[in-house]
N, C-alpha and C. Protein backbone atom coordinates (compact mmCIF):
# COMPACT_ATOMS: atom_id res chain seq x y z
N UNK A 1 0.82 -1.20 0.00
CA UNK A 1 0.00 0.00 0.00
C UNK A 1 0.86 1.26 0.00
N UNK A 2 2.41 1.55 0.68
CA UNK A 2 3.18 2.59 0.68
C UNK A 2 3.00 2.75 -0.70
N UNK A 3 3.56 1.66 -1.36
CA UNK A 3 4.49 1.97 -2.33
C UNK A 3 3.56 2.13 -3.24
N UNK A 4 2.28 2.11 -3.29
CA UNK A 4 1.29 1.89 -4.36
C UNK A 4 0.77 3.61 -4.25
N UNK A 5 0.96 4.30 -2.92
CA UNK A 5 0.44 5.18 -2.69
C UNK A 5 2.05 6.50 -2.90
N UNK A 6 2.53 6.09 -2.52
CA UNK A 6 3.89 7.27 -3.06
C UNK A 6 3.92 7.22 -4.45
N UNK A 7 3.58 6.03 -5.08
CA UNK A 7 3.90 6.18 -6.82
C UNK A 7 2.21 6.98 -7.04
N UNK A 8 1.74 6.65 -6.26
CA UNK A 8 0.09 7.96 -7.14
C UNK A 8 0.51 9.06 -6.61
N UNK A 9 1.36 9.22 -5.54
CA UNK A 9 1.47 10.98 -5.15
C UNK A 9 2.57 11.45 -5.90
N UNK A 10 3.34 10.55 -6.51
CA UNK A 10 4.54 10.97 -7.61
C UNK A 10 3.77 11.25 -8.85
N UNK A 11 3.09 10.46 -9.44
CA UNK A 11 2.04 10.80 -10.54
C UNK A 11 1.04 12.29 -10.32
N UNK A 12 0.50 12.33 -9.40
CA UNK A 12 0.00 13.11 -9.33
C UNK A 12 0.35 14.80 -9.02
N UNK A 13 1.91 14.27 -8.26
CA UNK A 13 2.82 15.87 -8.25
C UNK A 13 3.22 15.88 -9.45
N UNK A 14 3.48 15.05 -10.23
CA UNK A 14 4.36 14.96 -11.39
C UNK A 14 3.56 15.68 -12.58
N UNK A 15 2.04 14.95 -12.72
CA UNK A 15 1.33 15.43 -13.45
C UNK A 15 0.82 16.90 -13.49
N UNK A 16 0.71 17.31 -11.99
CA UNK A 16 0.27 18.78 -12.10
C UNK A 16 1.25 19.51 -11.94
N UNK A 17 2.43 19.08 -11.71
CA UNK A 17 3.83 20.39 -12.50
C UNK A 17 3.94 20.23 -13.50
N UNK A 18 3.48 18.75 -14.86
CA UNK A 18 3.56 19.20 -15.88
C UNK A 18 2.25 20.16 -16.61
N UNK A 19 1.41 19.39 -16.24
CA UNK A 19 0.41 21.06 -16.71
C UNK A 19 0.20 22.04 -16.38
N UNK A 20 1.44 22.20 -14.97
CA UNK A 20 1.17 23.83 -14.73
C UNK A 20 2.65 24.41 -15.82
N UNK A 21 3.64 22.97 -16.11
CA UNK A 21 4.43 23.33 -17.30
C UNK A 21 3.84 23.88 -18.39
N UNK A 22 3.13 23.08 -18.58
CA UNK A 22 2.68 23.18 -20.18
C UNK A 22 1.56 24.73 -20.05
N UNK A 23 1.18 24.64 -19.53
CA UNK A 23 0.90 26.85 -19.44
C UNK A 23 1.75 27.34 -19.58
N UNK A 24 2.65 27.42 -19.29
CA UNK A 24 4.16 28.32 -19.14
C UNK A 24 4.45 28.34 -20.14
N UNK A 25 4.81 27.01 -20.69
CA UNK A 25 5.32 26.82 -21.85
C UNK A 25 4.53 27.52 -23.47
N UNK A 26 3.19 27.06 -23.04
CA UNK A 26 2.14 27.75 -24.34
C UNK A 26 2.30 29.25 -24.19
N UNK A 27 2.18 30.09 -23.01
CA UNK A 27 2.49 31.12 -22.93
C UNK A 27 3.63 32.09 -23.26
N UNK A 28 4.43 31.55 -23.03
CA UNK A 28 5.89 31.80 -23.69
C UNK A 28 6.86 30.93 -24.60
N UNK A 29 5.89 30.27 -25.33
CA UNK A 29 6.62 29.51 -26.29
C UNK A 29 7.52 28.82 -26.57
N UNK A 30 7.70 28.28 -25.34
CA UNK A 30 8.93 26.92 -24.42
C UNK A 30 9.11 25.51 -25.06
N UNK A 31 9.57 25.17 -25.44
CA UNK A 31 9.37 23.16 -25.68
C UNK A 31 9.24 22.88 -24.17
N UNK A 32 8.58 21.81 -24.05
CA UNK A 32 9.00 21.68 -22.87
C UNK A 32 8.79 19.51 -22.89
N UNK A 33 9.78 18.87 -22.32
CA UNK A 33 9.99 17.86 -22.62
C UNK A 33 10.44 17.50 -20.79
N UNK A 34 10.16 16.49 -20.73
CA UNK A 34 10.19 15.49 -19.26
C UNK A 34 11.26 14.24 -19.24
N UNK A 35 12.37 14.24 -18.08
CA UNK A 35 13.10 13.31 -17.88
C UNK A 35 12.86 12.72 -16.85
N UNK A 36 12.55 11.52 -16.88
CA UNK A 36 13.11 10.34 -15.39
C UNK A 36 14.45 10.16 -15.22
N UNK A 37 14.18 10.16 -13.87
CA UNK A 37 15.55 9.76 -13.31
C UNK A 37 16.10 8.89 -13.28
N UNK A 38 17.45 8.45 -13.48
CA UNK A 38 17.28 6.51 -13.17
C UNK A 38 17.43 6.24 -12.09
N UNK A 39 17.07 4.94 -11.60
CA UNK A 39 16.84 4.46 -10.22
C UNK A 39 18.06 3.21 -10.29
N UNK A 40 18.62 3.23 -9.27
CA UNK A 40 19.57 2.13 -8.54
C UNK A 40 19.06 1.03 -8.48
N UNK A 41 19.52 0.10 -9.08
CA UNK A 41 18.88 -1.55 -8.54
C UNK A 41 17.80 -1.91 -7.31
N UNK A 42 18.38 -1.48 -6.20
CA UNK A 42 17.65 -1.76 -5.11
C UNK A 42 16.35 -0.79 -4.42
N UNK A 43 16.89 0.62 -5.39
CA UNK A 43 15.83 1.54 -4.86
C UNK A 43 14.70 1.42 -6.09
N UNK A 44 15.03 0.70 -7.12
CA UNK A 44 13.76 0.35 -7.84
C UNK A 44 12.93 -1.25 -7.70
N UNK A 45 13.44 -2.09 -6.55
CA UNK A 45 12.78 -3.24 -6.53
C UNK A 45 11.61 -2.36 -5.31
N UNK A 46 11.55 -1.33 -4.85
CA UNK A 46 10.29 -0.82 -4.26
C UNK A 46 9.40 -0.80 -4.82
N UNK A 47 9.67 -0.54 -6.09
CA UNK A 47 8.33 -0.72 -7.10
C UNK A 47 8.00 -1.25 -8.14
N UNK A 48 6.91 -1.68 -8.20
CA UNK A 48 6.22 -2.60 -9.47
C UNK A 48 6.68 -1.97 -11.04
N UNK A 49 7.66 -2.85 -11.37
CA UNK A 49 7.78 -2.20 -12.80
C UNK A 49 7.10 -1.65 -14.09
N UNK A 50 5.95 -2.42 -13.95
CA UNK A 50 4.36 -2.06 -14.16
C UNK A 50 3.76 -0.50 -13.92
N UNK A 51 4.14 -0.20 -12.88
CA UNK A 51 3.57 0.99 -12.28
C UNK A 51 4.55 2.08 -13.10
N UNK A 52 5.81 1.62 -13.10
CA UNK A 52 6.68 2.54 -13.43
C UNK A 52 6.70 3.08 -14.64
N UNK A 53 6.40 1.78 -15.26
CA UNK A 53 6.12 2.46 -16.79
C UNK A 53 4.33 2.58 -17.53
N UNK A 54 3.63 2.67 -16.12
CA UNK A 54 2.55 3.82 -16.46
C UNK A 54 2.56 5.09 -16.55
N UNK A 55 3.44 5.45 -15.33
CA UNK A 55 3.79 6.87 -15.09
C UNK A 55 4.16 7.38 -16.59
N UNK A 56 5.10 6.93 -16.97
CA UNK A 56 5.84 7.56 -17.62
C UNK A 56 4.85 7.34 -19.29
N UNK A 57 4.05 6.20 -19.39
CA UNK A 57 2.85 5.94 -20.24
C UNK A 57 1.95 7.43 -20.25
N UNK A 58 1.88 7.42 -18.80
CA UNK A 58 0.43 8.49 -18.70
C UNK A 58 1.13 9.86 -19.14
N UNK A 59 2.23 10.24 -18.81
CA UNK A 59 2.71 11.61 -18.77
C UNK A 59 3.00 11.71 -20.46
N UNK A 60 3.59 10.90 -21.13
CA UNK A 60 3.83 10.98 -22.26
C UNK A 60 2.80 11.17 -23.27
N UNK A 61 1.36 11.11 -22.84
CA UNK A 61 0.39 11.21 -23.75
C UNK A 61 -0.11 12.81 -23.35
N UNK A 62 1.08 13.83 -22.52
CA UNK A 62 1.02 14.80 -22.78
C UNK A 62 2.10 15.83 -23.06
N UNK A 63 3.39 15.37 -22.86
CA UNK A 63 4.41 15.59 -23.08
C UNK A 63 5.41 14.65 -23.68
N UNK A 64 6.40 15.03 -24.58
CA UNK A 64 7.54 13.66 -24.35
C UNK A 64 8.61 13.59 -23.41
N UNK A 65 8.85 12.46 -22.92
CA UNK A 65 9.37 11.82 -21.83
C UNK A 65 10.67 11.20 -22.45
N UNK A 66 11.44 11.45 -22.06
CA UNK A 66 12.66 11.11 -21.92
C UNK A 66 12.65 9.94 -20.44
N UNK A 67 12.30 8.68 -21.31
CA UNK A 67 12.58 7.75 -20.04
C UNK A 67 14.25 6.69 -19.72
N UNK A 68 14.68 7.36 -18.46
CA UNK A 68 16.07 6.74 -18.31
C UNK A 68 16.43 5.89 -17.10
N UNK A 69 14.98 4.85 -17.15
CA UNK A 69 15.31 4.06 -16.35
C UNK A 69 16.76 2.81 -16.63
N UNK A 70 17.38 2.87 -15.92
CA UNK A 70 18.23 2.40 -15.97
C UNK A 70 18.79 0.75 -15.94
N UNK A 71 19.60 0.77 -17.32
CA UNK A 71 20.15 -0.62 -17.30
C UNK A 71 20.83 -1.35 -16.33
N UNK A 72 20.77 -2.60 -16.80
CA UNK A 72 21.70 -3.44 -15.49
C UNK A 72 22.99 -2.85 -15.10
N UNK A 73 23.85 -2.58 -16.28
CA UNK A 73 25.12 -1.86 -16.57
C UNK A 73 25.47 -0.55 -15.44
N UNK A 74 24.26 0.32 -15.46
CA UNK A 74 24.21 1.89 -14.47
C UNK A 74 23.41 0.95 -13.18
N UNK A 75 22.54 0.46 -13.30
CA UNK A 75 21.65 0.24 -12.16
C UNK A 75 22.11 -0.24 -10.90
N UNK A 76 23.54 -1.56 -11.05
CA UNK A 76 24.08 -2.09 -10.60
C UNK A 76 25.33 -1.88 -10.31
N UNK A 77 26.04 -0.45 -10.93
CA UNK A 77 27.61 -0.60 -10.76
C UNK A 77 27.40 0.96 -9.32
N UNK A 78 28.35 0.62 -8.27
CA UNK A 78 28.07 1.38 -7.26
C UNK A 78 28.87 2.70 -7.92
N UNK A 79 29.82 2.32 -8.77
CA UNK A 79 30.50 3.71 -9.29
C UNK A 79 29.44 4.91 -9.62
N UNK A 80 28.58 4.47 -10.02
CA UNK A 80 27.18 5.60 -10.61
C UNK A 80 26.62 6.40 -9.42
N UNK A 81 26.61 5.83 -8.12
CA UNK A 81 25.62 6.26 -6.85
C UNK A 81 26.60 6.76 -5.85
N UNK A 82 26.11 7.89 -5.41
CA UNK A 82 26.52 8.62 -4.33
C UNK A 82 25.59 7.55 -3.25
N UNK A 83 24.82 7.27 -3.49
CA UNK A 83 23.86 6.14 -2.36
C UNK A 83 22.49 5.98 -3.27
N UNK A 84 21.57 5.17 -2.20
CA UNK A 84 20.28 4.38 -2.96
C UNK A 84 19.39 5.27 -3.80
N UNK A 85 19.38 6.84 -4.05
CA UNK A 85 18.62 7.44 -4.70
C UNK A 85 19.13 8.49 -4.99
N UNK A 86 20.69 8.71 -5.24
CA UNK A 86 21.53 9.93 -6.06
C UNK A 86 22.37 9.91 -6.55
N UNK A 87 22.51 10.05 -7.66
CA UNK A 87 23.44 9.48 -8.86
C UNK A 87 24.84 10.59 -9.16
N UNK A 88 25.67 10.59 -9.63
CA UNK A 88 26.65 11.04 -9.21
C UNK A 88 26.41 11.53 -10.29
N UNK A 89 27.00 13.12 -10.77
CA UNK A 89 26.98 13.93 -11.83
C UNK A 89 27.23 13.34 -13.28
N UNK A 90 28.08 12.08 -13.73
CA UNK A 90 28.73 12.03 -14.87
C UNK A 90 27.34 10.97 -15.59
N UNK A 91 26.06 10.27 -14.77
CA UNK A 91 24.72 10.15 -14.69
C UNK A 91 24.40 11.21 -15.71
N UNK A 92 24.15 12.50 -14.72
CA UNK A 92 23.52 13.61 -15.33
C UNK A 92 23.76 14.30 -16.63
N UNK A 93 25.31 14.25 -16.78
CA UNK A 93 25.99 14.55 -18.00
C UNK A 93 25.45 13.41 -19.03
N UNK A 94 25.48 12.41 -18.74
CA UNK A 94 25.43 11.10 -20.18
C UNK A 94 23.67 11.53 -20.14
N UNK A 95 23.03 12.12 -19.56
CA UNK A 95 21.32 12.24 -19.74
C UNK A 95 21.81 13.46 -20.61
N UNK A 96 21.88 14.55 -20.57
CA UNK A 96 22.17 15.54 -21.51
C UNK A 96 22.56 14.91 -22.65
N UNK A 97 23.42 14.14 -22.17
CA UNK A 97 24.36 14.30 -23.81
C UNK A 97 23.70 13.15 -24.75
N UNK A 98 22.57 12.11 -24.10
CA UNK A 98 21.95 11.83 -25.01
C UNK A 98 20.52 12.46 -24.88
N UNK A 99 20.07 13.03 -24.90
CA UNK A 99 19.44 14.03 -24.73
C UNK A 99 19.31 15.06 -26.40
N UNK A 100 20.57 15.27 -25.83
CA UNK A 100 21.43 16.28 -27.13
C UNK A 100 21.71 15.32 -28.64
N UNK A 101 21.53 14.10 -28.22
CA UNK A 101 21.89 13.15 -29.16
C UNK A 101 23.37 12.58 -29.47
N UNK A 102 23.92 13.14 -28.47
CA UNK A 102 25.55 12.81 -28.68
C UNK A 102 25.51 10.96 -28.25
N UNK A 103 26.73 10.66 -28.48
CA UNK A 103 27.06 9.44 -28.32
C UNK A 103 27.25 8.85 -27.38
N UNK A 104 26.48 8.32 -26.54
CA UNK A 104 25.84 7.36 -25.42
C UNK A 104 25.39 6.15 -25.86
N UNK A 105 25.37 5.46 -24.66
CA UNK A 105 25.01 3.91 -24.79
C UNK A 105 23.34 4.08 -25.40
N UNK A 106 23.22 3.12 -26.03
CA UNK A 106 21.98 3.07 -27.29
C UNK A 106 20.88 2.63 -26.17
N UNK A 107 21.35 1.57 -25.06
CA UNK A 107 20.22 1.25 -24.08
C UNK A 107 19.94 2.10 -22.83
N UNK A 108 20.69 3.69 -22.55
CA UNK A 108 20.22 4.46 -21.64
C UNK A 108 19.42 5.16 -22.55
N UNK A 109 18.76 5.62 -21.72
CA UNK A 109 17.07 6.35 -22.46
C UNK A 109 16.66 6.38 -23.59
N UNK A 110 15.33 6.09 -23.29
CA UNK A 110 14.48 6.41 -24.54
C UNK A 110 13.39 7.49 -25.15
N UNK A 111 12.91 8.22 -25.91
CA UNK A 111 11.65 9.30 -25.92
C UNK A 111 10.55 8.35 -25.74
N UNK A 112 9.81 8.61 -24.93
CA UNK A 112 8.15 7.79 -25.22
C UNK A 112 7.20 8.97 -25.75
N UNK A 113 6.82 8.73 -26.26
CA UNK A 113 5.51 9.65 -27.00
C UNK A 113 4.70 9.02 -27.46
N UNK A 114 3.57 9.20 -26.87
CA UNK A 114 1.97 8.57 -27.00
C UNK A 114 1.07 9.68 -27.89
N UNK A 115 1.20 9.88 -29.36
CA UNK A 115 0.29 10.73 -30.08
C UNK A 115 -1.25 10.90 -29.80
């Protein structure tokens, strides 16, 4: 029940900062595009993988999502984590830089977009 209930209050903060995004954005003529974070091996067996990629299902049928849940490769090597839910900057850099489209591993993130 926690975990069923923190992932609807993540959806649901998530969802209404993106449509209070997407005003902003129509208003001043912003792209405005959504990243997940990746999660650590152990801080993602809290949740139903199912769930996880509703979130990111539901949000994408209003924005695109940049989803970077993370491979075995990042998920599992402790070099990536400052600890169970913060990823050490060079994380953040390889999200930009594929992002940007530069040359990153082909299996960290993907766009989801639900037309």
């Amino acid at each position: 029940m926690k975990r069923a209930l923190s992932l609807f209050l993540l959806l649901s903060f998530t969802t209404s900062s993106v449509l209070a995004g997407i005003e902003i954005r129509r208003t001043n003529g912003i792209t405005l595009t959504v990243a997940t974070t990746p999660m650590r091996a152990d801080a993602a067996l809290r949740y139903d993988p199912a769930d996880l990629r509703d979130v990111v299902e539901r949000l994408s049928r209003i924005v695109p999502v940049w989803d970077f849940t993370a491979p075995a490769w990042l998920a599992t090597d402790a070099a990536y984590w400052d600890d169970s839910s913060h990823f050490k900057p060079i994380v953040g850099a390889m999200m930009l830089e594929r992002m940007a489209g530069s040359n990153t591993p082909s299996d960290f993130g993907r766009v989801a977009r639900i037309p």
